[in-house]
N, C-alpha and C. Protein backbone atom coordinates (compact mmCIF):
# COMPACT_ATOMS: atom_id res chain seq x y z
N UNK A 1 -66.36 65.89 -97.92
CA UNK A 1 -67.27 66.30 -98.97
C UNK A 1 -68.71 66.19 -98.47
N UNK A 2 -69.41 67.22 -98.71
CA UNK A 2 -71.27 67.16 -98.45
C UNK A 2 -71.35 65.95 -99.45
N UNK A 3 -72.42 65.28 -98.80
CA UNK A 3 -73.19 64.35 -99.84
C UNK A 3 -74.18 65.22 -100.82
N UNK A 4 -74.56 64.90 -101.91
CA UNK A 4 -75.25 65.57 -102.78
C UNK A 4 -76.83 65.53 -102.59
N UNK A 5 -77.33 66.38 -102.78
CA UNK A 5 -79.18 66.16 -102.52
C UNK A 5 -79.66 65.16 -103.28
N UNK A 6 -80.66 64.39 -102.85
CA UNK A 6 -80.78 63.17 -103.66
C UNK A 6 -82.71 63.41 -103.96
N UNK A 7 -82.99 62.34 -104.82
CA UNK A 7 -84.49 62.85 -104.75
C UNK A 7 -84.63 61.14 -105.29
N UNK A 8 -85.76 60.60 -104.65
CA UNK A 8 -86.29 59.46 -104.07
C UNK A 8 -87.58 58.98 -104.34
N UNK A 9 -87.74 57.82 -105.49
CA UNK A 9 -89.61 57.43 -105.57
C UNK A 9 -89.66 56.80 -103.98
N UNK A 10 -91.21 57.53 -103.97
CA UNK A 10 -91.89 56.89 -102.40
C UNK A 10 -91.90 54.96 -102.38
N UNK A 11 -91.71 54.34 -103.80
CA UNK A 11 -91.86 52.95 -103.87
C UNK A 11 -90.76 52.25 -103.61
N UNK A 12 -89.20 52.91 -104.04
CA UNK A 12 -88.47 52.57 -103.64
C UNK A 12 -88.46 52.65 -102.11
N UNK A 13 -88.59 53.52 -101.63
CA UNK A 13 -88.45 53.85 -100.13
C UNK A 13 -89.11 52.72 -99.39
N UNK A 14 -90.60 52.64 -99.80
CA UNK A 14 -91.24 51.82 -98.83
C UNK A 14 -90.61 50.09 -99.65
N UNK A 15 -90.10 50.00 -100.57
CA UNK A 15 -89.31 48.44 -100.55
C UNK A 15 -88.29 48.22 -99.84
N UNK A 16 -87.64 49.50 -99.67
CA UNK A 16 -86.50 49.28 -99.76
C UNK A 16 -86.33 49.38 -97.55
N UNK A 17 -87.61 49.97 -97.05
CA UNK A 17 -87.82 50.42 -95.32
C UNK A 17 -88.05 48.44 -95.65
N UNK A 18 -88.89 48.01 -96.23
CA UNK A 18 -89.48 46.50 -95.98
C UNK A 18 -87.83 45.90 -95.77
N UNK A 19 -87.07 45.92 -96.98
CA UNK A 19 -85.70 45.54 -96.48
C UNK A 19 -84.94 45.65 -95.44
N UNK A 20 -85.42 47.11 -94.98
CA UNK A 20 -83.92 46.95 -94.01
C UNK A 20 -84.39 46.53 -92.40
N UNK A 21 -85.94 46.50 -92.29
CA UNK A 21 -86.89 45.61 -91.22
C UNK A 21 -86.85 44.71 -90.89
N UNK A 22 -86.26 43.34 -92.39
CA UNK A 22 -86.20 42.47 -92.91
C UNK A 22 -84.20 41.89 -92.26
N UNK A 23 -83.90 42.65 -92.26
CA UNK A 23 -82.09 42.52 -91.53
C UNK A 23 -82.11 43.47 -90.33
N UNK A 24 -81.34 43.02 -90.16
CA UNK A 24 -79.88 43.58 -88.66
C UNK A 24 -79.72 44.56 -88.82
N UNK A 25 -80.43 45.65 -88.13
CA UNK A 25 -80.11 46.81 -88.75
C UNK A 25 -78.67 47.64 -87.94
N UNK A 26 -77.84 46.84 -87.33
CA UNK A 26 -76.56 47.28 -87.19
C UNK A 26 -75.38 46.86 -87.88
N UNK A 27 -75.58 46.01 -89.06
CA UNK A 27 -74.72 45.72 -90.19
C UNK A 27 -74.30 47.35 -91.35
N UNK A 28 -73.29 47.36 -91.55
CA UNK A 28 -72.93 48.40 -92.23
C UNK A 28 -73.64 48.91 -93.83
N UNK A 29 -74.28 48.02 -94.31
CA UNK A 29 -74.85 48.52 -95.32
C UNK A 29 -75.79 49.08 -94.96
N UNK A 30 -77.03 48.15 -94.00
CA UNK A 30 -78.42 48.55 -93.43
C UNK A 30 -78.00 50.21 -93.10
N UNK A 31 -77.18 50.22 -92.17
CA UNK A 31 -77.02 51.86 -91.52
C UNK A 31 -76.71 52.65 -92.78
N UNK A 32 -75.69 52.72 -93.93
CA UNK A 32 -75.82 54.00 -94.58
C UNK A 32 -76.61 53.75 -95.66
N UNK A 33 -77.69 52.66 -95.89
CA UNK A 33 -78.90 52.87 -96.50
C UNK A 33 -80.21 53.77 -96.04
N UNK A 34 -80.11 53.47 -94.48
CA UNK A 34 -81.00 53.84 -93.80
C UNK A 34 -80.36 55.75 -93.88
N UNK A 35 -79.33 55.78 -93.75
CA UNK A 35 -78.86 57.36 -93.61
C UNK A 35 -79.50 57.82 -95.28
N UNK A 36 -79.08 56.97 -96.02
CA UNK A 36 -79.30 57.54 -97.39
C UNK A 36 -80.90 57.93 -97.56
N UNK A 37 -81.90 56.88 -97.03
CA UNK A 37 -83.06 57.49 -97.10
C UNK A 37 -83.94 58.39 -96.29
N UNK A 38 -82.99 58.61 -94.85
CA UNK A 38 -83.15 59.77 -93.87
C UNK A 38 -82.75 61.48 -94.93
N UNK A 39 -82.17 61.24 -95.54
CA UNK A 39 -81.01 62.79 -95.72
C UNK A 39 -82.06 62.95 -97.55
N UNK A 40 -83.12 62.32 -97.99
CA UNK A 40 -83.31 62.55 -98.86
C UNK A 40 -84.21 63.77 -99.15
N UNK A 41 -83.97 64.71 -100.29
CA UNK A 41 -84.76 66.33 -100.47
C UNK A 41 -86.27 65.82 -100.87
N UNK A 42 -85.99 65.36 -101.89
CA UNK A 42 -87.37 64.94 -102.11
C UNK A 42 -87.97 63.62 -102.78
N UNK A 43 -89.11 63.41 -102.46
CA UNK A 43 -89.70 61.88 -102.51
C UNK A 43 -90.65 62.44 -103.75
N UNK A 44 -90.68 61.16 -104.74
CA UNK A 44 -91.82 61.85 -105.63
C UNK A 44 -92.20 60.15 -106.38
N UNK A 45 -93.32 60.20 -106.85
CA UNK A 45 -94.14 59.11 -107.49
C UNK A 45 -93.33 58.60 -108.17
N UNK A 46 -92.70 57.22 -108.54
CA UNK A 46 -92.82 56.60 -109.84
C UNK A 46 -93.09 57.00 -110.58
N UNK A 47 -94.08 57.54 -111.07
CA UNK A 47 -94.47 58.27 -112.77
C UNK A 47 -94.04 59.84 -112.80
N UNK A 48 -93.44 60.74 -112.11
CA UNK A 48 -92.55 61.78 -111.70
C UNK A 48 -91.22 61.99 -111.67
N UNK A 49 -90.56 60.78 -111.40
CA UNK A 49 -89.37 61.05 -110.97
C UNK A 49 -88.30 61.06 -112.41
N UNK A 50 -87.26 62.38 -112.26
CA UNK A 50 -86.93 62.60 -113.35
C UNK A 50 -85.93 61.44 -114.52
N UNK A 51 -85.82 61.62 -115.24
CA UNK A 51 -85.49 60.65 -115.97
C UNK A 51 -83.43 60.80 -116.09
N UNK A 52 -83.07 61.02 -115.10
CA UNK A 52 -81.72 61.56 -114.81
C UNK A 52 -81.37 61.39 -113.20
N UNK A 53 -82.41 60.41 -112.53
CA UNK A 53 -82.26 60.22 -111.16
C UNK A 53 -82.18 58.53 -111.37
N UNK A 54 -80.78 58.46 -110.70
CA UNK A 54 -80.93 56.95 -110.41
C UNK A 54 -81.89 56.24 -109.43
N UNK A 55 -82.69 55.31 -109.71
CA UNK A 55 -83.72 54.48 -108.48
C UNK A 55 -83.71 52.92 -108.48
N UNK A 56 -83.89 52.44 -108.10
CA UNK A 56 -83.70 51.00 -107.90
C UNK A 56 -83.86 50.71 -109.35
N UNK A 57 -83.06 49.47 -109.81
CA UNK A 57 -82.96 48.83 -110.99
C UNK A 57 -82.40 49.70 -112.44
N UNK A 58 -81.62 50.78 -111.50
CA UNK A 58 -81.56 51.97 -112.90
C UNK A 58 -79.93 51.44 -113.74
N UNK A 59 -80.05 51.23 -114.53
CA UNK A 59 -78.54 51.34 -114.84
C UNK A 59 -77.98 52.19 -115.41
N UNK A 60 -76.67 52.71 -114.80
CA UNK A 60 -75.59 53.88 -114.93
C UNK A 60 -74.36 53.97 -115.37
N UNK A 61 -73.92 54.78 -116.25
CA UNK A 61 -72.58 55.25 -116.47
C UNK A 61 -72.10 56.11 -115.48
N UNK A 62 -70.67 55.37 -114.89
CA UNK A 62 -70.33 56.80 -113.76
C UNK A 62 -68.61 56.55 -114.78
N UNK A 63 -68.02 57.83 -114.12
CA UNK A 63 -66.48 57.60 -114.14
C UNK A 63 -65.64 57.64 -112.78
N UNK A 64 -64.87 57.25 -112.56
CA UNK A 64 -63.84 57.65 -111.40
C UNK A 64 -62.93 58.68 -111.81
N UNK A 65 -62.93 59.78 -111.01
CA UNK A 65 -62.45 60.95 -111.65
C UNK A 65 -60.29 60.40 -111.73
N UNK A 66 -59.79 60.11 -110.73
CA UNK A 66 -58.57 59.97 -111.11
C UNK A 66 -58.09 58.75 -111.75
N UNK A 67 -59.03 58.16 -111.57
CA UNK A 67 -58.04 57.57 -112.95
C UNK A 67 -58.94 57.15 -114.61
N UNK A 68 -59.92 57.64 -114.48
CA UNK A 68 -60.80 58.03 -115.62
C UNK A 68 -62.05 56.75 -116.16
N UNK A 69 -61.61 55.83 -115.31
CA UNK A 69 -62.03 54.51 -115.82
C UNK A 69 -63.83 54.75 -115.60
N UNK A 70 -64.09 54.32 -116.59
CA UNK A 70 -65.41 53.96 -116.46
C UNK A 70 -66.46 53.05 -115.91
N UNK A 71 -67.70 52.91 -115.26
CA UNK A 71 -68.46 51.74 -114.76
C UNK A 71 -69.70 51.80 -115.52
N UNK A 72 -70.35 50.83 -115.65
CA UNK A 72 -71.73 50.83 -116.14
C UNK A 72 -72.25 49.66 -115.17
N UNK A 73 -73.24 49.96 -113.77
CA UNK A 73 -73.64 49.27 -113.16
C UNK A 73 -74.88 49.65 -113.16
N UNK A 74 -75.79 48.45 -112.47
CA UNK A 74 -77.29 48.49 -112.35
C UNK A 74 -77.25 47.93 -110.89
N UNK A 75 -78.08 49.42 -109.74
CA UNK A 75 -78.58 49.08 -108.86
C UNK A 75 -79.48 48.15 -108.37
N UNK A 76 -79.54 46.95 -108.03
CA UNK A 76 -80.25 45.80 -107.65
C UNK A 76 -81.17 45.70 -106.30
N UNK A 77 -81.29 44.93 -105.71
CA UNK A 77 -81.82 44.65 -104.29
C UNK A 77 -80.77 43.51 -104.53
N UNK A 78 -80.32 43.27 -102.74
CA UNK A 78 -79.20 42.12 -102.86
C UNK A 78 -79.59 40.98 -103.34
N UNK A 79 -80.64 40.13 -103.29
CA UNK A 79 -80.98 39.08 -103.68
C UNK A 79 -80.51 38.74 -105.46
N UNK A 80 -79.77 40.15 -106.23
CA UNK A 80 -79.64 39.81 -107.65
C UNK A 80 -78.48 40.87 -107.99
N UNK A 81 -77.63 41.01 -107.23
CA UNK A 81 -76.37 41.72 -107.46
C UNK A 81 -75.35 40.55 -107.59
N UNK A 82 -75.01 40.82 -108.77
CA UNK A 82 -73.95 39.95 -109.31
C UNK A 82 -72.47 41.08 -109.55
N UNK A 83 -71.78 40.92 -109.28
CA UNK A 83 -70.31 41.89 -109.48
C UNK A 83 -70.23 42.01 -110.86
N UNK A 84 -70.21 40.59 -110.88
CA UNK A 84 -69.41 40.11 -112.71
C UNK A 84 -69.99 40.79 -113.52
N UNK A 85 -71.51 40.91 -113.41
CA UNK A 85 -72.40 41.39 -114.09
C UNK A 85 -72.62 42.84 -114.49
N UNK A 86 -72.14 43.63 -112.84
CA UNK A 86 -72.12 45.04 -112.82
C UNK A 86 -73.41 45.65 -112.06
N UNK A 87 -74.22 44.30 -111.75
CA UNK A 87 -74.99 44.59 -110.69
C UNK A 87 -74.83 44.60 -109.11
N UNK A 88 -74.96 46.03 -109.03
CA UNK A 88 -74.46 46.75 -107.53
C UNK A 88 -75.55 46.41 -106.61
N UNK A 89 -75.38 45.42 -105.33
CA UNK A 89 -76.34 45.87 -104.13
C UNK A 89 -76.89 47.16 -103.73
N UNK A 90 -77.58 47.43 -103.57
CA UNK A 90 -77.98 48.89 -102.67
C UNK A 90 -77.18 48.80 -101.28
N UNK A 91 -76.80 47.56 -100.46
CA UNK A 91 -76.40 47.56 -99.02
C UNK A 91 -75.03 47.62 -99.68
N UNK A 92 -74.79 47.36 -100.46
CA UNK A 92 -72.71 48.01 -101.24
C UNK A 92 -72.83 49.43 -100.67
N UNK A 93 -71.75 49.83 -100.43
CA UNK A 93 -70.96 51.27 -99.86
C UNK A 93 -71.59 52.23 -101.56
N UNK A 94 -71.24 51.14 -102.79
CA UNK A 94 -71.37 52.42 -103.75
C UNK A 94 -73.03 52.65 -104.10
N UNK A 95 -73.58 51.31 -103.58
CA UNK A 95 -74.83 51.06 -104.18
C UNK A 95 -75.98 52.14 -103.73
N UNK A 96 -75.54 52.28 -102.50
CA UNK A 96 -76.45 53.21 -101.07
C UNK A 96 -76.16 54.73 -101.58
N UNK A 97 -74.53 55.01 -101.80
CA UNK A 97 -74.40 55.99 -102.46
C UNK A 97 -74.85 56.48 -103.85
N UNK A 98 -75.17 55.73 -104.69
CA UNK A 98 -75.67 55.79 -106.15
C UNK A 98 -77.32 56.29 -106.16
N UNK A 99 -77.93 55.78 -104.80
CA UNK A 99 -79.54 56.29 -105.09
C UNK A 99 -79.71 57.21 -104.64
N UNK A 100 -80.76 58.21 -105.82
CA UNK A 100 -81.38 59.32 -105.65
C UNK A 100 -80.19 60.39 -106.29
N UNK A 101 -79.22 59.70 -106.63
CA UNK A 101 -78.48 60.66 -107.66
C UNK A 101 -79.09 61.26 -108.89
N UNK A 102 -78.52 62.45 -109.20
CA UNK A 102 -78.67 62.93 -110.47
C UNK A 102 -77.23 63.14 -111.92
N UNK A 103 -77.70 62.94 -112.83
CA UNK A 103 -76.79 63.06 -113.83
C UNK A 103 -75.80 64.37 -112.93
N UNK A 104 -74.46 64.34 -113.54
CA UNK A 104 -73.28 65.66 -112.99
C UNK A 104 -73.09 65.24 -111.60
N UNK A 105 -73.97 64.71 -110.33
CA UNK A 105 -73.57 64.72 -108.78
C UNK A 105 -71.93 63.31 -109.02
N UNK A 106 -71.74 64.23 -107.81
CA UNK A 106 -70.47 63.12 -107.62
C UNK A 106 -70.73 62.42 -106.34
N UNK A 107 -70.04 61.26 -106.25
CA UNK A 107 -70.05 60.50 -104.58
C UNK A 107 -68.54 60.40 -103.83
N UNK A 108 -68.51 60.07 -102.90
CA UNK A 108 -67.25 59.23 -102.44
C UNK A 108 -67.28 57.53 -102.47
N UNK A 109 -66.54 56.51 -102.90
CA UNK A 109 -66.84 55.57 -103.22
C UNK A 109 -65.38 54.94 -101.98
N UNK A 110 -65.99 54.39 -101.11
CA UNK A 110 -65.17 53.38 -100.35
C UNK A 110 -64.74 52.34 -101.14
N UNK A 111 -63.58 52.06 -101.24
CA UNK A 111 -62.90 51.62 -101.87
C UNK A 111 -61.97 50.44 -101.07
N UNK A 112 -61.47 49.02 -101.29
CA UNK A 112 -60.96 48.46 -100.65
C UNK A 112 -59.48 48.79 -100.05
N UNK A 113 -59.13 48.76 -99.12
CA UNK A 113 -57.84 49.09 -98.50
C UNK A 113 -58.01 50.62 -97.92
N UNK A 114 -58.73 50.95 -98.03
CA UNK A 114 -59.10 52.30 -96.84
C UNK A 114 -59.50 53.81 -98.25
N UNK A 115 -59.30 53.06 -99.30
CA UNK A 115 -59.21 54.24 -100.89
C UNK A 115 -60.28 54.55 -100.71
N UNK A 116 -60.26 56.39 -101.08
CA UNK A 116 -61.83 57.09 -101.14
C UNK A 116 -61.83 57.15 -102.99
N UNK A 117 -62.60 57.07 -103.53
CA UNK A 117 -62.40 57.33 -105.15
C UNK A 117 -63.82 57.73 -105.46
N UNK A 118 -63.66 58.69 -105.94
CA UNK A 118 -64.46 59.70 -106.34
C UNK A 118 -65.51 59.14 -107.34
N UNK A 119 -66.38 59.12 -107.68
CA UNK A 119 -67.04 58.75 -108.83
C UNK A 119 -67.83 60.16 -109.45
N UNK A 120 -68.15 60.21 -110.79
CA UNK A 120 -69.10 61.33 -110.98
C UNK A 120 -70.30 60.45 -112.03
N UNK A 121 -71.26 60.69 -111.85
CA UNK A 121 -72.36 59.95 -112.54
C UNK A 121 -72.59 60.96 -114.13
N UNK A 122 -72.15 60.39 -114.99
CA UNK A 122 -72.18 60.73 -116.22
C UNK A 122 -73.45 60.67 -117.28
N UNK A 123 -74.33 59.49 -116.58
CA UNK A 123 -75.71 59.04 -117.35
C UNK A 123 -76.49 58.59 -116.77
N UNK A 124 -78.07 57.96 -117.11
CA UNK A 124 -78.80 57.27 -115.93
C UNK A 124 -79.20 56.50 -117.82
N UNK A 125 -78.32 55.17 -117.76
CA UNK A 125 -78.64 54.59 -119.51
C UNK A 125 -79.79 53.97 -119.12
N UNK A 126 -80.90 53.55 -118.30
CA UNK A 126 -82.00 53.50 -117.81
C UNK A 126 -82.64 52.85 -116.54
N UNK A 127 -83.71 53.70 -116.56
CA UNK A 127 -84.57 53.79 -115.31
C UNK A 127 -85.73 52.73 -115.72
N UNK A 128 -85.79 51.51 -114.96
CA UNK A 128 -86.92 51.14 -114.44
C UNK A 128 -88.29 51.77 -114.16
N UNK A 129 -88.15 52.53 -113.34
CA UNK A 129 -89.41 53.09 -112.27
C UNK A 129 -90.02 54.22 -113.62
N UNK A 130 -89.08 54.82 -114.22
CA UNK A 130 -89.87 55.64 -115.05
C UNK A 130 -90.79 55.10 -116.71
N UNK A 131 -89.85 53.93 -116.76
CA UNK A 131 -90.79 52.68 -118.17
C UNK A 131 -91.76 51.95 -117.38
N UNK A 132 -91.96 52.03 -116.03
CA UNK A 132 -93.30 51.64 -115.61
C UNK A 132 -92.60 50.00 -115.44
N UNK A 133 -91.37 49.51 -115.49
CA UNK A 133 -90.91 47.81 -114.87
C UNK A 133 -90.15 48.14 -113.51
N UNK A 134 -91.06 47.59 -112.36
CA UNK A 134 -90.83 47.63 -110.89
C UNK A 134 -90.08 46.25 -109.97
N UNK A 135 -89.06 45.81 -110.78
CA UNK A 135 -88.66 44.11 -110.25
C UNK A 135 -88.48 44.89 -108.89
N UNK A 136 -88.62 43.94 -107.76
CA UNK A 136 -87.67 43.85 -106.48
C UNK A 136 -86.87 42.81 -106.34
């Protein structure tokens, strides 16, 4: 599957370059974070970015298409990703995949035991970056 075009605040980017400077950048999250913010269409302000694009701290409704189940997670920085909670790392396989999405895009979601499972992003139930609250 193509990955989907993603579109990217410039603030996340430059927190998120401080992060991965900050680690090993031959650990598996660092690399397809770093791919995720190489392959991005477009970068746009904090006060721009649409209100249907996931960005750091956004929390989301996705589904898994086969077996229908639902998630409601909030993209974090690792220092505050809790599972239990539903807060996703960005260096997570789904977390890296989740930014710069738009409502309708789908991902591939690595899955434990070698499972690809589809996700489709159904909502963005809210954005941080666009109410103007920037935690890292």
């Amino acid at each position: 599957m193509t990955a989907p075009s993603i579109t990217l605040t410039r603030l996340d980017v430059q927190r998120l370059e401080r992060l991965i400077d900050s680690l090993d950048d031959t650990l598996p999250g660092v690399i397809a974070l770093q791919t995720e913010l190489d392959r991005a269409d477009t970068l746009v302000g904090h006060d721009e970015v649409p209100a249907d694009v996931v960005t750091m701290n956004s929390r989301v409704h996705c589904r898994e298409e086969s077996s229908g189940k639902d998630y409601h997670l909030t993209l974090v920085y690792p220092k505050h990703a809790n599972a239990d909670e539903g807060k996703i790392s960005i260096l997570a396989p789904v977390g890296s995949a989740l930014l710069g999405l738009k409502v309708g895009q789908h991902i591939d979601w690595p899955a434990p035991g070698g499972k690809t499972l589809k996700l489709t992003l159904l909502e963005v139930e809210s954005q941080p970056a666009n109410g103007g609250d920037f935690p890292e």
